[in-house]
C-alpha atoms as a PDB file:
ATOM      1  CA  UNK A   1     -60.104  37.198  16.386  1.00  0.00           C
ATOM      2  CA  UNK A   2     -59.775  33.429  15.213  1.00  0.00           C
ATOM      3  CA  UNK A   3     -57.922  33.291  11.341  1.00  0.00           C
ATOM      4  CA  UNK A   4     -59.845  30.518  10.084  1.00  0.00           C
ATOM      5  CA  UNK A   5     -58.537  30.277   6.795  1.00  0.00           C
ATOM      6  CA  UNK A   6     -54.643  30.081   8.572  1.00  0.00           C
ATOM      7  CA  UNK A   7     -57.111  27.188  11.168  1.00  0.00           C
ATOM      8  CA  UNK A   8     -59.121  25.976   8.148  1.00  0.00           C
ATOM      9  CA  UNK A   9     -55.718  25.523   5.910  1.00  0.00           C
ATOM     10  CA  UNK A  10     -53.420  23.361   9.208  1.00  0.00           C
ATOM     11  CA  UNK A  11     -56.733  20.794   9.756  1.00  0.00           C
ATOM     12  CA  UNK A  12     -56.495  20.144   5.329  1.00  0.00           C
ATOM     13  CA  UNK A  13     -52.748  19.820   5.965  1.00  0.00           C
ATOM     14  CA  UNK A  14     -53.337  17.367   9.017  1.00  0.00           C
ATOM     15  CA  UNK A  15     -56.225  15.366   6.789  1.00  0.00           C
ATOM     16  CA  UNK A  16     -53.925  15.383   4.052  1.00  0.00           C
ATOM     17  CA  UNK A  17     -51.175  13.944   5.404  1.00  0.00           C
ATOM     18  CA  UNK A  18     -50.057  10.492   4.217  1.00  0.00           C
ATOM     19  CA  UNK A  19     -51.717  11.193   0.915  1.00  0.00           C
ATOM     20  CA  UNK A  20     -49.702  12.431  -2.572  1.00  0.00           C
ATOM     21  CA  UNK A  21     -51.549  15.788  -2.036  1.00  0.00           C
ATOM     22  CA  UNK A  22     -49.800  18.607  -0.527  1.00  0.00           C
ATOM     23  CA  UNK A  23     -51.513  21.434   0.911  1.00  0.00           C
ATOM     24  CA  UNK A  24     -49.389  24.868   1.169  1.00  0.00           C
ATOM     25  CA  UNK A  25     -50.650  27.483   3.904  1.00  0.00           C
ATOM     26  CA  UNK A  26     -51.116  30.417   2.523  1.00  0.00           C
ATOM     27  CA  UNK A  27     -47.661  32.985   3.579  1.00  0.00           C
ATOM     28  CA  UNK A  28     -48.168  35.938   6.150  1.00  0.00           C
ATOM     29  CA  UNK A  29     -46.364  38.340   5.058  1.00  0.00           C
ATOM     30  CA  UNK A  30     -46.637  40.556   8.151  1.00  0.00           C
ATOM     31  CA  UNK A  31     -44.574  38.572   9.942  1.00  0.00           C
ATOM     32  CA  UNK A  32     -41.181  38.179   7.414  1.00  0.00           C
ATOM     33  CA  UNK A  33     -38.928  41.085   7.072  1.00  0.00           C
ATOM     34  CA  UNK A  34     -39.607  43.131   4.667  1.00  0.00           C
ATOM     35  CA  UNK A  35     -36.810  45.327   2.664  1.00  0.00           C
ATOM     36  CA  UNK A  36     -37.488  48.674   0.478  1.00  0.00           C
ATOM     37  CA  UNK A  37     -34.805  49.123  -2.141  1.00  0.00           C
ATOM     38  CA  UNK A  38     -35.095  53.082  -2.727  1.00  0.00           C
ATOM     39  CA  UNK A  39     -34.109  54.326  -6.272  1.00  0.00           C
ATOM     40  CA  UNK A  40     -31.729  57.181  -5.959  1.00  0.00           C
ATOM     41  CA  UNK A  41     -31.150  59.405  -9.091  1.00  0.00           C
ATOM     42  CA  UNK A  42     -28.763  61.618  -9.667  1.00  0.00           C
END
């Protein structure tokens, strides 16, 4: 399945480019490691 917000978000990037706007994809979260920090009582 095509992500076209991820496809939508590089061609404003591209057509930004050279301009004093920025454009900042949005972060996929799947894809960094992810840590659980488990509470342990005593």
């Amino acid at each position: 399945m095509i992500n076209w917000h991820r496809l939508f978000g590089i061609f404003l990037t591209d057509y930004f480019t050279d301009t004093p706007y920025t454009v900042e994809l949005e972060k996929d979260l799947s894809l960094q490691q992810q840590f659980f920090r488990c509470g342990h009582t005593a």
